[in-house]
C-alpha atoms as a PDB file:
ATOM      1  CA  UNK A   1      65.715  88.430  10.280  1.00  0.00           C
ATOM      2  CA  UNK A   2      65.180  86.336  13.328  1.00  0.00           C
ATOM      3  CA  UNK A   3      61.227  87.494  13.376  1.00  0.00           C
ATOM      4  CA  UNK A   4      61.211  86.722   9.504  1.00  0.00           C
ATOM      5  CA  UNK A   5      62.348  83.160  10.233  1.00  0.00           C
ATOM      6  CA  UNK A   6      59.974  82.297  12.739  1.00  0.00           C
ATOM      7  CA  UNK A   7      57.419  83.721  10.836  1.00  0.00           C
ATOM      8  CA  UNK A   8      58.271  81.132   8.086  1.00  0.00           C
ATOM      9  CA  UNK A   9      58.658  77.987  10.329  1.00  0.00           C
ATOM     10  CA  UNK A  10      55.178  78.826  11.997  1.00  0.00           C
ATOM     11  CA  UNK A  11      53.672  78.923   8.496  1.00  0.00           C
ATOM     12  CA  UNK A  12      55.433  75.845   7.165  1.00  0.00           C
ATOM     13  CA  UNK A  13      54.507  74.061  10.621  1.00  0.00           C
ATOM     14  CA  UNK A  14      50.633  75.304  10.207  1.00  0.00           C
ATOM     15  CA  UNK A  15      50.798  74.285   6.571  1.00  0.00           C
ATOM     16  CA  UNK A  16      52.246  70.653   7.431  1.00  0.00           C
ATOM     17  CA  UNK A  17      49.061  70.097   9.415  1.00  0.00           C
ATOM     18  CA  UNK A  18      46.649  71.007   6.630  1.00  0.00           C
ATOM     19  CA  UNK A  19      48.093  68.614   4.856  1.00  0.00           C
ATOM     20  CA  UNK A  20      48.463  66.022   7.037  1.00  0.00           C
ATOM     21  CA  UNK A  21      46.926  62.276   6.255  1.00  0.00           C
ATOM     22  CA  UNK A  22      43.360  62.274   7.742  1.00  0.00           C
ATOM     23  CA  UNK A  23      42.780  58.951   9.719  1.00  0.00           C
ATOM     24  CA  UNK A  24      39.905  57.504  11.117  1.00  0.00           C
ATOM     25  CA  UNK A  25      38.638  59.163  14.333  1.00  0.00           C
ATOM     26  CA  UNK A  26      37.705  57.334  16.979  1.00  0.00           C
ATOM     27  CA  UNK A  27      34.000  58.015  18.170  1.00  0.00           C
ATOM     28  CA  UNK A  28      31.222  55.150  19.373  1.00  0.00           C
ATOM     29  CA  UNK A  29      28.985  53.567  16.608  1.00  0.00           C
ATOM     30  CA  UNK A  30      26.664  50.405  16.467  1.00  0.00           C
ATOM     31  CA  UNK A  31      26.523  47.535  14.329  1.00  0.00           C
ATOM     32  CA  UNK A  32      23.234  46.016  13.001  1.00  0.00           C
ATOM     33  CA  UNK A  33      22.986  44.430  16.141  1.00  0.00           C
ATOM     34  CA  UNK A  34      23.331  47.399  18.152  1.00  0.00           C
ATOM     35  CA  UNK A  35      26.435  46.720  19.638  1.00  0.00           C
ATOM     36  CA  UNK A  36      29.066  49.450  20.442  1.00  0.00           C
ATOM     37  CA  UNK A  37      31.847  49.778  18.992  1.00  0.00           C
ATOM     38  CA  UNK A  38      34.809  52.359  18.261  1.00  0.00           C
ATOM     39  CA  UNK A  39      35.077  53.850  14.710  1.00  0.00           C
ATOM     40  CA  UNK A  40      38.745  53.621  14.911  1.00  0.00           C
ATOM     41  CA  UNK A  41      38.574  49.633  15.235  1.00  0.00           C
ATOM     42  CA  UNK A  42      36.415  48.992  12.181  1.00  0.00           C
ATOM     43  CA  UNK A  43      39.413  49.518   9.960  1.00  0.00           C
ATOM     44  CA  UNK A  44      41.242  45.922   9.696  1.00  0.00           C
ATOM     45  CA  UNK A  45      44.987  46.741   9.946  1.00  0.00           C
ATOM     46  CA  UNK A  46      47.412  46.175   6.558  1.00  0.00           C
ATOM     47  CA  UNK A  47      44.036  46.512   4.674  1.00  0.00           C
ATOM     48  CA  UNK A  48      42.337  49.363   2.080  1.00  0.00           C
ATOM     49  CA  UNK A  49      38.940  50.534   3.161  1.00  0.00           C
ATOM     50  CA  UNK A  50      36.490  52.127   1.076  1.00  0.00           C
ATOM     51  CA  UNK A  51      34.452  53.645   3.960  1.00  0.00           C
ATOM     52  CA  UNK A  52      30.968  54.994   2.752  1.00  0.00           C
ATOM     53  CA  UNK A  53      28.485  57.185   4.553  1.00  0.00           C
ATOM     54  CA  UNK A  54      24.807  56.340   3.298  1.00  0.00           C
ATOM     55  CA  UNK A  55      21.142  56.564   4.491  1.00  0.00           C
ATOM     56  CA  UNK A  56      17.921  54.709   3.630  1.00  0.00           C
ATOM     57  CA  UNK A  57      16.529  57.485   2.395  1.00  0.00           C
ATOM     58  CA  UNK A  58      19.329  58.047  -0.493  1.00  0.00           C
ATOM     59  CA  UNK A  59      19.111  56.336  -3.651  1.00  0.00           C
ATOM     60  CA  UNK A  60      22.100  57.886  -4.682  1.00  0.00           C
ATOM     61  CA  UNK A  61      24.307  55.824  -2.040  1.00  0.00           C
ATOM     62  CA  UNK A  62      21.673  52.533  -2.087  1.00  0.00           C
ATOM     63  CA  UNK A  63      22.308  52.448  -6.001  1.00  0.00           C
ATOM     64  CA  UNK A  64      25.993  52.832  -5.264  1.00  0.00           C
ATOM     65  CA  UNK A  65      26.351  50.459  -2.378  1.00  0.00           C
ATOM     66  CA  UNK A  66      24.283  47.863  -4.756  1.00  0.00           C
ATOM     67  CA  UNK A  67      26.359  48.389  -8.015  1.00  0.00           C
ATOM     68  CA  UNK A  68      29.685  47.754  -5.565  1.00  0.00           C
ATOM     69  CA  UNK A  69      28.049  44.502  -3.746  1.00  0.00           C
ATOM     70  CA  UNK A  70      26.937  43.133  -6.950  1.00  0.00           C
ATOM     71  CA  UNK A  71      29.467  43.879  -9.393  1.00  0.00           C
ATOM     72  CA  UNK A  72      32.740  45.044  -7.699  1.00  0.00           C
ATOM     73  CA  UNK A  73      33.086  43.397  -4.454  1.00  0.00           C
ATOM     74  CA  UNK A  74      34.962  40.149  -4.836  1.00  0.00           C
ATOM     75  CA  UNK A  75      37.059  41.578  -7.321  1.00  0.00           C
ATOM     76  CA  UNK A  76      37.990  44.335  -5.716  1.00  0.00           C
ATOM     77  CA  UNK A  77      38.445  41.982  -2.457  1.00  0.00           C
ATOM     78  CA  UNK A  78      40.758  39.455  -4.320  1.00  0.00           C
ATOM     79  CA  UNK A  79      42.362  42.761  -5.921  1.00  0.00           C
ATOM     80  CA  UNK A  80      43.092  45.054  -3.244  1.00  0.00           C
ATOM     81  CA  UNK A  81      42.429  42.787  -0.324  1.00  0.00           C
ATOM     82  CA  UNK A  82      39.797  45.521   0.056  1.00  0.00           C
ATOM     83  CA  UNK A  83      37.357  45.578   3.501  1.00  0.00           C
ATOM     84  CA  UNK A  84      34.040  47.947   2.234  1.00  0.00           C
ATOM     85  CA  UNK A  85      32.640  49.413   5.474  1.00  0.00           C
ATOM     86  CA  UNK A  86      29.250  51.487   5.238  1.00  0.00           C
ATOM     87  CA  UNK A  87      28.074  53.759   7.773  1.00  0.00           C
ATOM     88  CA  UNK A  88      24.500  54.467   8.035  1.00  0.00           C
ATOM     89  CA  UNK A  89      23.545  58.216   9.028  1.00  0.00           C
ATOM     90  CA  UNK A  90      19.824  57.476   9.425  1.00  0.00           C
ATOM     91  CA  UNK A  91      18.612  59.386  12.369  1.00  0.00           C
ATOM     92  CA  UNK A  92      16.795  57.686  15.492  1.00  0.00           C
ATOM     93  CA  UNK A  93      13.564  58.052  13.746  1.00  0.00           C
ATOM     94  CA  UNK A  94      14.833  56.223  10.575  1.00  0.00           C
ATOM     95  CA  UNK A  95      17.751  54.016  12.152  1.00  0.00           C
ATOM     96  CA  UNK A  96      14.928  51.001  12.615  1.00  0.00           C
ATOM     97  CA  UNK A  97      14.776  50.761   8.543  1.00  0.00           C
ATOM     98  CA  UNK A  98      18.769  49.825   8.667  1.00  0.00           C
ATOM     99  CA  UNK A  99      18.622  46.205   9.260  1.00  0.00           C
ATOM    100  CA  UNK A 100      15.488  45.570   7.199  1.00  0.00           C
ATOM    101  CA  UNK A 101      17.084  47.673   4.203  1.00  0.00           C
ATOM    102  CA  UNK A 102      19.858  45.948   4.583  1.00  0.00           C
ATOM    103  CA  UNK A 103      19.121  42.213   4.749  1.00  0.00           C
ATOM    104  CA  UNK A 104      17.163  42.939   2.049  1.00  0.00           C
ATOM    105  CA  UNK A 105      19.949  43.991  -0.357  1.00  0.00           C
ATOM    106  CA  UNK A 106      22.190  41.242   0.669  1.00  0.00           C
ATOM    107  CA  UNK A 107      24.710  43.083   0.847  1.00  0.00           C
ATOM    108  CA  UNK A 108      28.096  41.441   2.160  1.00  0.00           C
ATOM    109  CA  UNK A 109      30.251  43.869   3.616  1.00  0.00           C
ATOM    110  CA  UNK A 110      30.200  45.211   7.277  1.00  0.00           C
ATOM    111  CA  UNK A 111      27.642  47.637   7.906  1.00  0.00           C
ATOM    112  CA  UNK A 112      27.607  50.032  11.413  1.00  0.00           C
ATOM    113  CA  UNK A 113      25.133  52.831  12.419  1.00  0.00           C
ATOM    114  CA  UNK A 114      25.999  56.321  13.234  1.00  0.00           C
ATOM    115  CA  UNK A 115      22.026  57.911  14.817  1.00  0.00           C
ATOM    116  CA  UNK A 116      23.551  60.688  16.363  1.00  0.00           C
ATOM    117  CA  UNK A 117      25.572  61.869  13.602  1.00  0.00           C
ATOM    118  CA  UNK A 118      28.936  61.441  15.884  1.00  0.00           C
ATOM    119  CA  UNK A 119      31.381  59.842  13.285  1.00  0.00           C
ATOM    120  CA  UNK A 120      29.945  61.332  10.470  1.00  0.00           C
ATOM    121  CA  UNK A 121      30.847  64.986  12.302  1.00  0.00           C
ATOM    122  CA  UNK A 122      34.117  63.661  13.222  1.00  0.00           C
ATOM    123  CA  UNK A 123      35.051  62.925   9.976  1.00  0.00           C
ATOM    124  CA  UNK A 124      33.429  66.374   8.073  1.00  0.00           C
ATOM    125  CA  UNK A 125      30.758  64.648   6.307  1.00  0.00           C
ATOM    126  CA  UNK A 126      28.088  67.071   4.633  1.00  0.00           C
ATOM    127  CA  UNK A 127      25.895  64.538   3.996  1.00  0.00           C
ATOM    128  CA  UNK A 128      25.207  61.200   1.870  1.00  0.00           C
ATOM    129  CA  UNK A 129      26.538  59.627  -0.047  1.00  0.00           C
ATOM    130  CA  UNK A 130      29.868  60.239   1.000  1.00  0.00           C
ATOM    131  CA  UNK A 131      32.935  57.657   0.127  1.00  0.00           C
ATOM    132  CA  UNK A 132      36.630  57.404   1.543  1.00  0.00           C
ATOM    133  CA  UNK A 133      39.387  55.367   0.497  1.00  0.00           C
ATOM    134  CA  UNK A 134      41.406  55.181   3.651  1.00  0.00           C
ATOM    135  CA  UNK A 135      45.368  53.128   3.002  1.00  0.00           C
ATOM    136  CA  UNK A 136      46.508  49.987   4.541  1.00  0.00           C
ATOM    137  CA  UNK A 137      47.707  52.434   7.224  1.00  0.00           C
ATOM    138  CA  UNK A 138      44.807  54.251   8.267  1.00  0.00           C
ATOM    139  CA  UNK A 139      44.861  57.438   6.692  1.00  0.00           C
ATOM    140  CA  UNK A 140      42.392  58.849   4.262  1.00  0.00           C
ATOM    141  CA  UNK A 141      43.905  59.054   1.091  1.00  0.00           C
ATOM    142  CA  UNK A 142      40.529  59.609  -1.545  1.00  0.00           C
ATOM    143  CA  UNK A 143      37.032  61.795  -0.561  1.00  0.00           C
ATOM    144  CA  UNK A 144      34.157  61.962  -3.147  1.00  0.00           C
ATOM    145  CA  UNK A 145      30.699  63.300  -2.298  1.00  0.00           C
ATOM    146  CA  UNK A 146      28.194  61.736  -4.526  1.00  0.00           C
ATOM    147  CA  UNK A 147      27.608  59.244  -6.592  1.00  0.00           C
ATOM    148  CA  UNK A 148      26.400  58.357 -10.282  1.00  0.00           C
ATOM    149  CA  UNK A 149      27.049  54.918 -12.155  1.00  0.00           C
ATOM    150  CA  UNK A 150      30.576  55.161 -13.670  1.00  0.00           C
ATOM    151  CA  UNK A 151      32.121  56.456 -10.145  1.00  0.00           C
ATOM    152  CA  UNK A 152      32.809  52.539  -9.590  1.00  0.00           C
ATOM    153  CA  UNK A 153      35.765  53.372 -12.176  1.00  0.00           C
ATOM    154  CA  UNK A 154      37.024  56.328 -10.050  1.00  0.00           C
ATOM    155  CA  UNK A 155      36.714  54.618  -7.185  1.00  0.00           C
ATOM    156  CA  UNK A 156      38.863  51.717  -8.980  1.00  0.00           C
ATOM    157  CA  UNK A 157      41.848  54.434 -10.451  1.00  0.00           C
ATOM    158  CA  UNK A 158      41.810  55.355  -6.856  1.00  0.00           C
ATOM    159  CA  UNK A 159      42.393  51.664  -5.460  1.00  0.00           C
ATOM    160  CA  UNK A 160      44.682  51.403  -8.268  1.00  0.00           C
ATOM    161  CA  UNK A 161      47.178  53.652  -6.533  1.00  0.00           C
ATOM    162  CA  UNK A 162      47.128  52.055  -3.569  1.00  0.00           C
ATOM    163  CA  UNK A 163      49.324  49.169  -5.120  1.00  0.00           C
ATOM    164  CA  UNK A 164      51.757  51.447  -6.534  1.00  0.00           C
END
């Protein structure tokens, strides 16, 4: 009985922990100025994140990133109180077209660089485009791992529940 019972709390206990909230790890990125910072300090405390690994070379993620700038952002700011952080996984031979790319869109929310893959391995991303919602508290509440026109809407549902 006693072996039976331990048996149980070890599997409840192992269980717990796969279902545990993800938060953001803490591993050494650059912004566009190549300045270093900690992953786990890009999140603004008491604020929603949509966190979203993308590369130059991904139209997927540039399309997505551009519909969200354009046509979502200050809504979904004045909304949700939302901060949109994207992570570039260009390697070193690509991580020079960031900046460029970037002031080039116009895009308006913070954008880091990640050229040796560290955060994007921290966090178990395949590859781009790869988006997070991540709760006022830090944990990562909402993965997706693509992205066609009409995910803005998931995305949305998914902010959505934050408020309830």
């Amino acid at each position: 009985m006693k072996k039976t019972t331990l048996i149980a709390i070890w599997i409840l206990m192992g269980a717990s922990n796969l279902f545990a909230q993800k938060t953001i790890e803490n591993v050494e990125i650059r912004d566009l100025n190549g300045k270093a910072v900690m992953s786990s300090e890009v999140h603004e405390s008491g604020r929603p994140m949509l966190l979203v690994f993308w590369a130059t070379w991904c139209s997927h993620t540039k399309d997505g990133l551009t519909s969200i700038n354009d046509d979502y952002f200050t809504d979904w700011q004045d909304e949700f109180d939302l901060q949109v952080v994207a992570v570039s996984v260009d390697d070193a031979r690509n991580i020079h077209k960031v900046r460029p790319f970037v002031n080039g869109k116009g895009w308006e929310f913070d954008i880091y660089t990640d050229a040796n893959a560290d955060f994007k391995r921290a966090m178990n991303v395949n590859n781009a485009p790869f988006f997070m919602i991540v709760n006022s508290n830090g944990e990562v509440v909402w993965q997706h791992n693509t992205f066609v026109p009409g995910d803005e809407d998931i995305i949305y549902q998914e902010l959505l529940k934050l408020k309830s």
